[in-house]
Protein backbone atom coordinates (compact mmCIF):
# COMPACT_ATOMS: atom_id res chain seq x y z
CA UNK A 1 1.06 -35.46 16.01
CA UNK A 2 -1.55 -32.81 16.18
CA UNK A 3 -1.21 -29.50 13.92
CA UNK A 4 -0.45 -26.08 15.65
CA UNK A 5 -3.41 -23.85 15.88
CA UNK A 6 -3.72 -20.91 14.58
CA UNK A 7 -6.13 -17.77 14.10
CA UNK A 8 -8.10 -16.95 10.74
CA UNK A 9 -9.83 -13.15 10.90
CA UNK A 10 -11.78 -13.02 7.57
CA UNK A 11 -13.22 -9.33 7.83
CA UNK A 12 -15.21 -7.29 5.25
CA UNK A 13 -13.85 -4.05 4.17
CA UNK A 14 -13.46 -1.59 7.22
CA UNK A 15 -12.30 2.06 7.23
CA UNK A 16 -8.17 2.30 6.46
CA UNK A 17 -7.37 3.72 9.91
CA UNK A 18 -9.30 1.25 11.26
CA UNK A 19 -7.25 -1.65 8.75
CA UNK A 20 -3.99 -0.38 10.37
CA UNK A 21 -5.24 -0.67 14.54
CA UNK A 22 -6.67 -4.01 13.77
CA UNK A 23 -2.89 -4.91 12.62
CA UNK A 24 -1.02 -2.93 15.22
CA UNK A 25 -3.47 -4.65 18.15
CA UNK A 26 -2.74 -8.23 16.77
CA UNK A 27 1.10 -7.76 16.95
CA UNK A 28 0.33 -6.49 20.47
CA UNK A 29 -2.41 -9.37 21.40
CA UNK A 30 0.34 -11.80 20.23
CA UNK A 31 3.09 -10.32 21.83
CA UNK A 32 1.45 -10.53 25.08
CA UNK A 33 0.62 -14.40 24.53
CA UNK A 34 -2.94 -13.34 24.15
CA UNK A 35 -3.57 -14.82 21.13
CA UNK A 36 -1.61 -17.71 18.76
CA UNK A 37 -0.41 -16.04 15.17
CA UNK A 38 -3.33 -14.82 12.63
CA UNK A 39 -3.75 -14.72 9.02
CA UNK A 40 -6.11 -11.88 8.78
CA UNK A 41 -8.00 -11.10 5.37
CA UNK A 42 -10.12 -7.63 4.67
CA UNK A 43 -10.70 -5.25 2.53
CA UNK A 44 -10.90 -1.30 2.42
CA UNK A 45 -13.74 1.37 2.37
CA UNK A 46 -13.35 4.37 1.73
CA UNK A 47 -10.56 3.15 -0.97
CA UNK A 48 -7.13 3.70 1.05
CA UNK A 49 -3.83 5.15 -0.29
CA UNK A 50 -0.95 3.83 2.16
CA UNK A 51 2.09 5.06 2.78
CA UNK A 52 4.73 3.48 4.24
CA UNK A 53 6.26 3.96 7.67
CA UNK A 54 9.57 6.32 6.50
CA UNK A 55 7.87 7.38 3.27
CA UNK A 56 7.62 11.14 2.96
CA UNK A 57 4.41 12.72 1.91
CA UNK A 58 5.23 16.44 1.35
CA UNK A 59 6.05 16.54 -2.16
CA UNK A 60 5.30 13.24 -2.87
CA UNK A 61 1.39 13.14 -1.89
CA UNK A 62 -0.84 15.36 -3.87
CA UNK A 63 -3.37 15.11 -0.51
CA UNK A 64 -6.00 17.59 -2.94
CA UNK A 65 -6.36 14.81 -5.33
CA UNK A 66 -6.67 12.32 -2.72
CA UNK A 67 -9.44 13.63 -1.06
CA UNK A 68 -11.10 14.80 -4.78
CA UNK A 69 -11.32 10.79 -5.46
CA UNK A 70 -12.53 10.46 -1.70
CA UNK A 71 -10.07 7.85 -0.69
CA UNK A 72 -8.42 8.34 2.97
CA UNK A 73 -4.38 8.29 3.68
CA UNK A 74 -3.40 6.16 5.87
CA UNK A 75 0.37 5.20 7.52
CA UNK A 76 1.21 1.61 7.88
CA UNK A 77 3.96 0.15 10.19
CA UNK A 78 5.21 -1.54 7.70
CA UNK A 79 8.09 0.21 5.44
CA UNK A 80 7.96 0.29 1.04
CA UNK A 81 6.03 2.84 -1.29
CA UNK A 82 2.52 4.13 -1.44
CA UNK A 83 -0.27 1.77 -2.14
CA UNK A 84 -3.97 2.33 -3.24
CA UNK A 85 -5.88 -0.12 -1.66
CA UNK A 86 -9.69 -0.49 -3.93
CA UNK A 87 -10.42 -3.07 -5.67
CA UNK A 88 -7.96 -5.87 -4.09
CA UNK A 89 -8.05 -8.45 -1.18
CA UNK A 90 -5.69 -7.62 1.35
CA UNK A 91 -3.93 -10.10 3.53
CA UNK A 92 -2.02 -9.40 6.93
CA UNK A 93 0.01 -12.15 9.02
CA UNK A 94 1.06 -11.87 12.17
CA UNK A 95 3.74 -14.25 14.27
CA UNK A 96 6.44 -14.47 16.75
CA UNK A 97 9.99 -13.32 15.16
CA UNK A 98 11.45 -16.51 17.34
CA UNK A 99 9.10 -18.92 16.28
CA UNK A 100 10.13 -21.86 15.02
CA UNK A 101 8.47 -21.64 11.55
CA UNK A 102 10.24 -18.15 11.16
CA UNK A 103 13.75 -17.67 9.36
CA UNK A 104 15.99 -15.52 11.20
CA UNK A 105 16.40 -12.94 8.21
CA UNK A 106 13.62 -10.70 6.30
CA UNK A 107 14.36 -11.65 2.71
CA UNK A 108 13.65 -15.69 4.14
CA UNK A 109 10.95 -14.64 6.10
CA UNK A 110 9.35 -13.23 2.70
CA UNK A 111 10.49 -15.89 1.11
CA UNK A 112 8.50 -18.53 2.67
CA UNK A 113 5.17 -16.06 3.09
CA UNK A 114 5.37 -15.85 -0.48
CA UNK A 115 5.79 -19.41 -0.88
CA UNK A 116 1.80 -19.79 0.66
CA UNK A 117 0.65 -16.88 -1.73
CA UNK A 118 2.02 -19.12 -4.81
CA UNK A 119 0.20 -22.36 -3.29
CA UNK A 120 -2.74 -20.36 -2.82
CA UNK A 121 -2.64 -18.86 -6.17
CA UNK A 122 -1.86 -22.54 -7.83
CA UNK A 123 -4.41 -23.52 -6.10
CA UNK A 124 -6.54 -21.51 -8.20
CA UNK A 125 -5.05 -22.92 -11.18
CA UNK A 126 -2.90 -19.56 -11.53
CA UNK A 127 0.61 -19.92 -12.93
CA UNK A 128 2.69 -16.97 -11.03
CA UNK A 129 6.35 -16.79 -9.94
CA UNK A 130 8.40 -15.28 -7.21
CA UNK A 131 9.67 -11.40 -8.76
CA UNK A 132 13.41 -11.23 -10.08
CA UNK A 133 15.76 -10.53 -6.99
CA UNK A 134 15.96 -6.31 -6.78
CA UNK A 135 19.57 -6.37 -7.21
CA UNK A 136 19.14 -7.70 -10.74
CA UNK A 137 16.73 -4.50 -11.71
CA UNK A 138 17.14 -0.73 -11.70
CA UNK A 139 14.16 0.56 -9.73
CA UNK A 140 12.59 3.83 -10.53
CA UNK A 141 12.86 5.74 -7.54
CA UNK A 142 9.37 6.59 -7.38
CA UNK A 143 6.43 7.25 -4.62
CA UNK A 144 4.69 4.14 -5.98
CA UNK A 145 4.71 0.71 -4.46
CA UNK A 146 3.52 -1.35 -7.78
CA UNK A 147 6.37 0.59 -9.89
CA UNK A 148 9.04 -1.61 -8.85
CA UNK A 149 8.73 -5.99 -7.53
CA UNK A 150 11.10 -6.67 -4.97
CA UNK A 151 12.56 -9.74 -3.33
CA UNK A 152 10.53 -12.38 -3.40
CA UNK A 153 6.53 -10.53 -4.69
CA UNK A 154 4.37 -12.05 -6.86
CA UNK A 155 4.49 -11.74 -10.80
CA UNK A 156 2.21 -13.26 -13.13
CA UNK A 157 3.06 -13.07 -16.88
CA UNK A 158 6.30 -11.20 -15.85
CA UNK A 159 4.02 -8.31 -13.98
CA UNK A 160 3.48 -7.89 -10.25
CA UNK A 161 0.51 -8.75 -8.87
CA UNK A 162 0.45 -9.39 -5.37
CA UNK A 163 2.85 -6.45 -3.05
CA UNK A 164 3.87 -7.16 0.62
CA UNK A 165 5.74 -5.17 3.26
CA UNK A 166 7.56 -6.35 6.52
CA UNK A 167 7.78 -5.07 9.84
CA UNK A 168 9.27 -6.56 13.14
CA UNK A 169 8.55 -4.90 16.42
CA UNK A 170 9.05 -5.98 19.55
CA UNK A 171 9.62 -9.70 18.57
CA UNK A 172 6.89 -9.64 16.45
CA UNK A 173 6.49 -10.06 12.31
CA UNK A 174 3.59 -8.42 10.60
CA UNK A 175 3.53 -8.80 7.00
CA UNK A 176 0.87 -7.26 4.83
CA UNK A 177 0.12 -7.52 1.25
CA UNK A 178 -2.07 -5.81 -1.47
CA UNK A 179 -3.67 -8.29 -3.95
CA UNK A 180 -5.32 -6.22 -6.91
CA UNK A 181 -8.17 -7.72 -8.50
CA UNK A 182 -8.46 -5.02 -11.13
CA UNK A 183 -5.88 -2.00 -11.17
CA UNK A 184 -6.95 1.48 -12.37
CA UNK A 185 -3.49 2.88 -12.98
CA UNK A 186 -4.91 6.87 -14.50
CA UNK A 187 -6.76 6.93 -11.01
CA UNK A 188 -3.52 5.62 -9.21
CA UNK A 189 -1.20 8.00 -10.63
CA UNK A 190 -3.36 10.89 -9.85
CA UNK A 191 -2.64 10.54 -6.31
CA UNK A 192 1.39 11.65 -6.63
CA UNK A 193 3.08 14.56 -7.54
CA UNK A 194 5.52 14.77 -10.69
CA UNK A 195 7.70 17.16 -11.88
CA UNK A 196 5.22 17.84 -15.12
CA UNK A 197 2.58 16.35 -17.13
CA UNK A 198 4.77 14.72 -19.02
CA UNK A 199 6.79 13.20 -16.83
CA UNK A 200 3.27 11.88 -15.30
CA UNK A 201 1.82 10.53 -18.74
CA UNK A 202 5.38 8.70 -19.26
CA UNK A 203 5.83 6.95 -16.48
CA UNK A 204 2.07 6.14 -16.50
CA UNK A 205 2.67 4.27 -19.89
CA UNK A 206 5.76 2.26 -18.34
CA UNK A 207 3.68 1.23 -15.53
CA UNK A 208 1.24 -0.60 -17.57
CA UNK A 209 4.11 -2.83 -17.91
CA UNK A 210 5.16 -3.64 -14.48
CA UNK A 211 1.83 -4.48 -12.74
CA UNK A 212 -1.82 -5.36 -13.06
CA UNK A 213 -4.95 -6.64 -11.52
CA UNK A 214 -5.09 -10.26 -10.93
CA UNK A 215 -8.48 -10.59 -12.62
CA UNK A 216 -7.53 -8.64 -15.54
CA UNK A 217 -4.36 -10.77 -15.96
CA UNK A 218 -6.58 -14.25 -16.21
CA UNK A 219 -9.54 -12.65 -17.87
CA UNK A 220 -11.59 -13.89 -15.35
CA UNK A 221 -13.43 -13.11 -12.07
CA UNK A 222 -13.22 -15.48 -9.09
CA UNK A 223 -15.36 -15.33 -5.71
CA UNK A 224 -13.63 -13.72 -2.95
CA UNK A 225 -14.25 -16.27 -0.49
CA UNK A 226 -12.69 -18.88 -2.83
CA UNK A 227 -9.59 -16.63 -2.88
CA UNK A 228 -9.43 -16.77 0.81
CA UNK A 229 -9.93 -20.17 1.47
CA UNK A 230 -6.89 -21.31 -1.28
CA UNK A 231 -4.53 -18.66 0.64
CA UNK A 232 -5.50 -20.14 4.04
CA UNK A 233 -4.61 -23.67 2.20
CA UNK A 234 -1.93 -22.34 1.04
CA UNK A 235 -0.72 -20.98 4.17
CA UNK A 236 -1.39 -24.51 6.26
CA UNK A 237 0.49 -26.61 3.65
CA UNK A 238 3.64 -24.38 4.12
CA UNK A 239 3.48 -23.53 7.38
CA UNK A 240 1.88 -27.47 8.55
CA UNK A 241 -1.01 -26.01 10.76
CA UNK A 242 -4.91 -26.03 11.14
CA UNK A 243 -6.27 -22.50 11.36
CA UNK A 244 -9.54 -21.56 13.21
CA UNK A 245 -11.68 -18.83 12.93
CA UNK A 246 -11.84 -16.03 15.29
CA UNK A 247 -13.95 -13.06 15.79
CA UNK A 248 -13.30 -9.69 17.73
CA UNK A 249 -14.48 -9.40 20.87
CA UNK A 250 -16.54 -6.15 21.71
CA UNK A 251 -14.01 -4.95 23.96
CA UNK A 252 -11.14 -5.58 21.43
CA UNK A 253 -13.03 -3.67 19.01
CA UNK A 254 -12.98 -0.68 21.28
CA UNK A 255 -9.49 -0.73 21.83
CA UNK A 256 -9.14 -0.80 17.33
CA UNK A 257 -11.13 2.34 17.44
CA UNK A 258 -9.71 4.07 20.43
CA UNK A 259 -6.17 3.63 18.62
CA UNK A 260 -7.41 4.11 15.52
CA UNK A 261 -8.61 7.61 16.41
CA UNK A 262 -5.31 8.38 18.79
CA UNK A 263 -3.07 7.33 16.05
CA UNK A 264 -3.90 6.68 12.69
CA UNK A 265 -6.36 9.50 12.32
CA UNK A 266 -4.17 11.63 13.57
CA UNK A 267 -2.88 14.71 11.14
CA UNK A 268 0.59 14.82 13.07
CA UNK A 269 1.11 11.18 12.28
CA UNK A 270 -0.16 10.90 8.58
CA UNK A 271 2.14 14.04 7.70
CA UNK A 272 5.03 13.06 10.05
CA UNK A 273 7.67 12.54 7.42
């Protein structure tokens, strides 16, 4: 019995408004039976701080520091905490809520995505685990994504590594995931806004305990493009298909960037909540 095909989009880094279109046009490519489901790879440049879909940014968002550091805001469709996206490999899967390799429910949908990250990371002889369920921790309550794992992310020697975010719209799943090679937490934190300095320099100290880069967790560097190729084998084991590889068309690049500027560029939709 032949595999199920599906679509492999390894891109370079690209601009973070132009991240978020590429995702929003794939749901909508898919929904329209345009294209099969994607496991999409890139990176980010300028360095992206993401916010998530119902996360507020006034008060929150110190936007003067962001631009200071040069990075670029950005709003994803997907719900959770802020994220700076710099030195990671990001990861974005898109497929059809009622297909058949999809559970019905969020938490099992995560469940089994981060079942392929594991394979993928065992695959390159890294020993990580599945986070403690969040109703077994007290979360801090912060703007930060990394503060706090949640059902079903990615720890390695008990801190989390890889962070993923859910949406479904329309019939279709998109989940997307920071993987941190290296993490520079000082830079990260001065992104937010705190109450005082030292509530900043506090909560800085306790985050050096709850995540980390992956590299600086295994003391060792490994090639991007062997990263990719164990998630994609980790993502065809699970989910029992062949993926091919795919490349945007001209016109589909147009309609990233017309998007791109309509929406995710757009001050009234960065500073919407």
């Amino acid at each position: 019995m032949m595999r199920e095909k599906w679509l492999l989009l390894d891109q370079s880094k690209l601009d973070p408004a132009v991240n978020m279109a590429v995702d929003e046009k794939l749901m909508e490519w898919h929904r329209a039976g345009m294209i099969p489901p994607v496991l999409r790879f890139y990176g980010w440049t300028p360095a992206g701080l993401s916010v998530g879909y119902f996360q507020r940014t006034e008060g929150k968002i110190d936007r003067t520091a962001v631009e200071k550091h040069g990075f670029r805001l950005v709003r994803r469709p997907t719900g959770g905490q802020a994220v700076l996206h710099d030195d990671e490999l990001t990861y974005s899967f898109v497929i059809a809520e009622n297909h058949s390799s999809v559970p019905k429910t969020i938490k099992a949908a995560h469940k089994l995505i981060s079942e392929a990250l594991l394979c993928g990371l065992q695959k390159l002889a890294i020993d990580a685990n599945f986070a403690v369920p969040e109703d077994k921790m007290q979360t801090s309550g912060t703007a930060i994504c990394f503060e706090e794992p949640s059902w079903y992310e990615i720890t390695l020697d008990g801190k989390k590594v890889i962070g993923s975010a859910q949406a479904r719209q329309e019939g279709i799943l998109l989940q997307h995931g920071s993987i941190p090679l290296h993490m520079n937490a000082i830079e990260l934190f001065d992104l937010f806004v705190f109450e005082n300095e030292r509530v900043k320099e506090r909560m800085l100290r306790a985050f050096g305990g709850k995540a980390a880069g992956i590299f600086d967790l295994i003391g060792r560097e490994i090639p991007l493009d062997e990263m990719k190729v164990a998630f994609q084998e980790g993502f065809t084991e699970v989910f029992d298909v062949a993926f091919e590889r795919f490349s945007l068309t001209d016109a589909q690049w147009s309609e990233i960037h017309e998007l791109a500027e309509e929406k995710f560029r757009r001050e009234g939709y960065l500073y919407s909540r």
